[in-house]
N, C-alpha and C. Protein backbone atom coordinates (compact mmCIF):
# COMPACT_ATOMS: atom_id res chain seq x y z
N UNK A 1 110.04 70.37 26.33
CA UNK A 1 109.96 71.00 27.64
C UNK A 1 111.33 71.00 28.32
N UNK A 2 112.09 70.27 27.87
CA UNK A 2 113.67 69.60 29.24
C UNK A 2 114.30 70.58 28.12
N UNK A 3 114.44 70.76 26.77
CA UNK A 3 115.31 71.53 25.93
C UNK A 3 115.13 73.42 26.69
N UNK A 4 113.83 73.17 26.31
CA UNK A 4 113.34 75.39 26.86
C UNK A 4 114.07 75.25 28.33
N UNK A 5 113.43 74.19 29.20
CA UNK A 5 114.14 74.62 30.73
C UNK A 5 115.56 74.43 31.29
N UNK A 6 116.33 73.99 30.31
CA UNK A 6 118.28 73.85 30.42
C UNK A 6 118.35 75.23 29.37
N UNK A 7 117.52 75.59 28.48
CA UNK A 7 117.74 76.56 27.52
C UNK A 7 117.48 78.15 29.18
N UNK A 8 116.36 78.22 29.37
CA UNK A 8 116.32 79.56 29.93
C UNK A 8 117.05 79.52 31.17
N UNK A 9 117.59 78.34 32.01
CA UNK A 9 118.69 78.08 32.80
C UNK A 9 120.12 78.88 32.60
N UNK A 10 120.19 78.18 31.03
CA UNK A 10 121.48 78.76 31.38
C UNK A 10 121.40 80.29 30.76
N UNK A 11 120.33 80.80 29.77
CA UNK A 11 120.27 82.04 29.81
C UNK A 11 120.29 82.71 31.49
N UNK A 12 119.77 81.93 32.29
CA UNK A 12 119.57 83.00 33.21
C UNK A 12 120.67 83.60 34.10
N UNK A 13 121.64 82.00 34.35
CA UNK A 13 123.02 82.41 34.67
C UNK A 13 123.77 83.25 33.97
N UNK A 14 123.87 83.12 32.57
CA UNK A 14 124.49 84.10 31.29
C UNK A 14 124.35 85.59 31.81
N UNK A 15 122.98 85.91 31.86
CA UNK A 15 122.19 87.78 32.17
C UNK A 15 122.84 87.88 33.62
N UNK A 16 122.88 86.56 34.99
CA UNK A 16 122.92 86.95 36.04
C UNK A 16 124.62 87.67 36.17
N UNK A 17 125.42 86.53 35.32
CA UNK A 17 127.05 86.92 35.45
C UNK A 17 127.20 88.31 34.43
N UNK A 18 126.25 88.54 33.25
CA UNK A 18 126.75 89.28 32.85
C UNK A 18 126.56 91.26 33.63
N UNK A 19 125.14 91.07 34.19
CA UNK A 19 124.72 92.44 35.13
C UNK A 19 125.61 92.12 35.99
N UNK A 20 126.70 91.54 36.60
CA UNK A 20 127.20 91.59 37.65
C UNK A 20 129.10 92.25 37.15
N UNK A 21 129.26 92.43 36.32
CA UNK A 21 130.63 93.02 35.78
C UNK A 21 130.24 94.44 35.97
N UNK A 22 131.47 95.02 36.99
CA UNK A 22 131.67 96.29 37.14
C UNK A 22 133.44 96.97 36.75
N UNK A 23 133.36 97.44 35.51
CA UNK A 23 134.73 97.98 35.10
C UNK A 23 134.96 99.47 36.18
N UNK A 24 135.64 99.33 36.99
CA UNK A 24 136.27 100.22 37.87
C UNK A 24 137.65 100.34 38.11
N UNK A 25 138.03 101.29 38.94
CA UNK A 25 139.76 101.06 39.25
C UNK A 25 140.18 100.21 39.83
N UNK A 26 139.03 99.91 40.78
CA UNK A 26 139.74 98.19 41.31
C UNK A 26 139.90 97.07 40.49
N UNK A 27 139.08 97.27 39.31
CA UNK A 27 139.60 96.12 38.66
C UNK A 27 140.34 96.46 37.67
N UNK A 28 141.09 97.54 37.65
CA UNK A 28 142.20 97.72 36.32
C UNK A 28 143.04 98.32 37.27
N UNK A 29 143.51 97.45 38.80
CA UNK A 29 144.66 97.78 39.67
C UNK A 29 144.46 96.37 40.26
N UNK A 30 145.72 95.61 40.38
CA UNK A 30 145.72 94.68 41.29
C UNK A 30 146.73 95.34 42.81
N UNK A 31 145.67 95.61 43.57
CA UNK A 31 146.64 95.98 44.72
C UNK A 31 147.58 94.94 45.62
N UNK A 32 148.75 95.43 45.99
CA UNK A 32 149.76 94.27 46.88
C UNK A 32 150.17 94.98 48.01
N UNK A 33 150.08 94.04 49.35
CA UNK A 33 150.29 95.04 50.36
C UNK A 33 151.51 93.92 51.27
N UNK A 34 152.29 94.98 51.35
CA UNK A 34 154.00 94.27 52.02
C UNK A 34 154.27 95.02 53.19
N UNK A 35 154.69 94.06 54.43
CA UNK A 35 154.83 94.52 55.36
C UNK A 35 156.53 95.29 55.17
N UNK A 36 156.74 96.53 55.84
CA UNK A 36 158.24 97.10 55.86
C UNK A 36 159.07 96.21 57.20
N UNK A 37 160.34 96.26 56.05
CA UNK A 37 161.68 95.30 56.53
C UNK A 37 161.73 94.55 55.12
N UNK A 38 162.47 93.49 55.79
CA UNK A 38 163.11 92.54 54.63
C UNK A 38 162.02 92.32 53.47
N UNK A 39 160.62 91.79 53.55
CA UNK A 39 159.65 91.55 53.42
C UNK A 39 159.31 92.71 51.83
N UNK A 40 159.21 94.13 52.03
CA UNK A 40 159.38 95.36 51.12
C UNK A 40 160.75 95.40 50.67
N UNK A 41 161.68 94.94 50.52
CA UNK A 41 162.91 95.06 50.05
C UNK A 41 162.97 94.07 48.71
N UNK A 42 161.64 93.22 48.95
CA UNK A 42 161.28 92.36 47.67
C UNK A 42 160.85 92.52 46.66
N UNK A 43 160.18 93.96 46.95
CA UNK A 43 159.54 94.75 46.06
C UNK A 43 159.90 96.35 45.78
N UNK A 44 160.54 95.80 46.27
CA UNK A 44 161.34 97.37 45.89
C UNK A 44 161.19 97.84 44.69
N UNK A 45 161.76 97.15 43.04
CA UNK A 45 161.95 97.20 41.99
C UNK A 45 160.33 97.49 41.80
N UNK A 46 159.41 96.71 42.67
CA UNK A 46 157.79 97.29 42.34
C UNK A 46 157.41 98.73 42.39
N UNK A 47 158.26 99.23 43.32
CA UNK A 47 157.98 100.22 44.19
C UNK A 47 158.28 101.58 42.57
N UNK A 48 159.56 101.48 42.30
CA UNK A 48 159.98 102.16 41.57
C UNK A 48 159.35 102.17 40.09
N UNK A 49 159.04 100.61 39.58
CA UNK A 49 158.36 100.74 38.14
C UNK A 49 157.68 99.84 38.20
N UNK A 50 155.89 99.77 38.60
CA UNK A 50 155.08 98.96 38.84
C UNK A 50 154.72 97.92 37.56
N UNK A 51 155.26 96.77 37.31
CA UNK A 51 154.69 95.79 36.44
C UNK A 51 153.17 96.01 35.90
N UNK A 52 153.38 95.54 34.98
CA UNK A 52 151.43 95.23 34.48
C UNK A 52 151.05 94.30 34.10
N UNK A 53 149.97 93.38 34.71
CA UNK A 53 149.68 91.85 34.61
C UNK A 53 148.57 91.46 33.90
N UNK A 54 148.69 91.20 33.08
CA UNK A 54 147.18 90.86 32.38
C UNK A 54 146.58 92.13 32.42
N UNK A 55 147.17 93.20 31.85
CA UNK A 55 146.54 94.80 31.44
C UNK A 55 146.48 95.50 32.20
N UNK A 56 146.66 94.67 33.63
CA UNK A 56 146.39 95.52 35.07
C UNK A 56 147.46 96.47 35.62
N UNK A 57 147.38 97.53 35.94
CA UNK A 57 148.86 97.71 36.92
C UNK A 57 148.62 97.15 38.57
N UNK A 58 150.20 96.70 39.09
CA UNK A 58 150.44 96.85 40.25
C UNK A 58 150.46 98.18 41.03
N UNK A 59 149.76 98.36 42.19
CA UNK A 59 150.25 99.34 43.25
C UNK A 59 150.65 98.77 44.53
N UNK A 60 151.73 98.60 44.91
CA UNK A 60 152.15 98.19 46.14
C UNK A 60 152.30 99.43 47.25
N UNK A 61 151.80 99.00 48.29
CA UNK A 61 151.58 99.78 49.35
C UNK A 61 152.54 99.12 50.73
N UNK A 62 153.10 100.29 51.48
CA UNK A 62 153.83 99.18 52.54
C UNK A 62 153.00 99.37 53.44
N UNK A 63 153.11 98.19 54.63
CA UNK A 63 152.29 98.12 55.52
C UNK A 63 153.47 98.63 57.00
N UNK A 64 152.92 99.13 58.01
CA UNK A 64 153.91 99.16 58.85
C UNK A 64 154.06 97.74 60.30
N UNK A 65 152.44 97.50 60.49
CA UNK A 65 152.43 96.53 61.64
C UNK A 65 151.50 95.33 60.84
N UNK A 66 151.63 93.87 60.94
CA UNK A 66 150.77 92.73 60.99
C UNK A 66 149.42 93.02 61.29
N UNK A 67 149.00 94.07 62.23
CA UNK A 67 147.38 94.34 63.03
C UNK A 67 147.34 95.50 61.72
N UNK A 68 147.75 96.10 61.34
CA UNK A 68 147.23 96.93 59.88
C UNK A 68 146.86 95.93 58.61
N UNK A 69 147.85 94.70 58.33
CA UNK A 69 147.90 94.42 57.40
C UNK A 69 146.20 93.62 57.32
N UNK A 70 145.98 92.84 58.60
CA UNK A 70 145.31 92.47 58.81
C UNK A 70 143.74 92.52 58.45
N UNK A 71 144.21 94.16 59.04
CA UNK A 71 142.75 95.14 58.61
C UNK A 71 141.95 95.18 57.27
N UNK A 72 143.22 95.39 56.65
CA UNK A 72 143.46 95.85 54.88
C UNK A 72 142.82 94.95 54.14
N UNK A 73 143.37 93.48 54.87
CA UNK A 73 142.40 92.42 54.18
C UNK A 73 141.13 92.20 54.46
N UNK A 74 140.98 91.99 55.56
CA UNK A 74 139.38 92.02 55.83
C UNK A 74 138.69 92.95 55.62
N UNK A 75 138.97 93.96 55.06
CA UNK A 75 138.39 95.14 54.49
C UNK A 75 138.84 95.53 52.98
N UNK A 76 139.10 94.61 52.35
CA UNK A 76 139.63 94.09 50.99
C UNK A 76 139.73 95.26 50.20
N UNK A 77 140.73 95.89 50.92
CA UNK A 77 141.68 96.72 50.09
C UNK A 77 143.14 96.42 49.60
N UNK A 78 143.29 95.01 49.49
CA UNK A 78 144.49 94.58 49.05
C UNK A 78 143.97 93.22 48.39
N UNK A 79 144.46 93.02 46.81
CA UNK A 79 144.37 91.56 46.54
C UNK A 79 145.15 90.78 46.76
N UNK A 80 146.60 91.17 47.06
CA UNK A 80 147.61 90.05 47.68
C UNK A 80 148.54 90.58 48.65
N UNK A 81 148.94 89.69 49.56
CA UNK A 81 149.80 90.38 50.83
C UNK A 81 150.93 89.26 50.91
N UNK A 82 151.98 90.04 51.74
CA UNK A 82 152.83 89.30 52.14
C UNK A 82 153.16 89.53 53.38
N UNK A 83 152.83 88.75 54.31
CA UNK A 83 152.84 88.61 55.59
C UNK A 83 153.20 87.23 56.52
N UNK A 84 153.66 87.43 57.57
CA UNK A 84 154.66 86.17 58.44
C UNK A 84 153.21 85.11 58.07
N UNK A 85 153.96 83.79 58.54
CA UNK A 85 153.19 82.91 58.47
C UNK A 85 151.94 82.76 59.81
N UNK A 86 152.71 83.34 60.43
CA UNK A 86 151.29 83.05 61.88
C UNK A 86 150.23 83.95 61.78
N UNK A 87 150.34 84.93 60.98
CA UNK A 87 149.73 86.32 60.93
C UNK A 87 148.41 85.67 59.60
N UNK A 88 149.02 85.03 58.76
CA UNK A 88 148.05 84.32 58.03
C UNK A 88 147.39 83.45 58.49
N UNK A 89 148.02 82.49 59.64
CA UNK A 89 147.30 81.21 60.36
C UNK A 89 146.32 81.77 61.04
N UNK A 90 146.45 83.05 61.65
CA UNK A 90 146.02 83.79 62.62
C UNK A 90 144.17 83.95 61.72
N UNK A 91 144.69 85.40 60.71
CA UNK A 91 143.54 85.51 60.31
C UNK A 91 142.98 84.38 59.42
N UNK A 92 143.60 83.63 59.00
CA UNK A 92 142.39 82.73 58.49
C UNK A 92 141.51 81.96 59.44
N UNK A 93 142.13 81.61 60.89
CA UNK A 93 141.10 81.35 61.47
C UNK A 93 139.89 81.90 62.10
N UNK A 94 140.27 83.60 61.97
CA UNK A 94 139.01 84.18 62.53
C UNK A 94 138.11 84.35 61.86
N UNK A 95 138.54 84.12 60.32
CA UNK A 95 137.73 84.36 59.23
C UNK A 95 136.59 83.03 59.41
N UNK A 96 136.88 82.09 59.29
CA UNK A 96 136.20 80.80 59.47
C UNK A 96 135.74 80.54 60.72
């Protein structure tokens, strides 16, 4: 009885993670979003010939204000940003 019910357990997690994979463009793009100034001048070389990470390509996008970048994330159209430090202190606390 303890063998079948750790047995259809972990089948069930197995079926649950496996119906849950969706191959789309978001996941064969890791998006990066950089605020313009010094900040985009880091990525410049991105800008011109986007790397590919683990099969993925980069698309870097510039951001123009902190209250955009902001947006972008909480509306998770960017998987990584680069933004001032208060601007992160900022939204992580509204998030929580």
């Amino acid at each position: 009885m303890y063998k079948t019910t750790i047995y259809l357990l972990v089948l069930s997690l197995f079926l649950l993670t496996a119906c849950n994979r969706k191959v789309s463009q978001e996941q064969t793009t890791i998006r990066v979003a950089v605020l313009r100034g010094p900040t985009a001048i880091a990525f410049a070389s991105w800008l011109n010939k986007p790397p590919v990470i683990d099969g993925r390509k980069v698309e870097v996008t510039i951001i123009d204000s902190p209250e955009q970048m902001q947006a972008i994330l909480i509306s998770h159209k960017a998987e990584i940003a680069a933004l001032p430090m208060i601007s992160a202190a900022n939204l992580y606390n509204k998030k929580n």
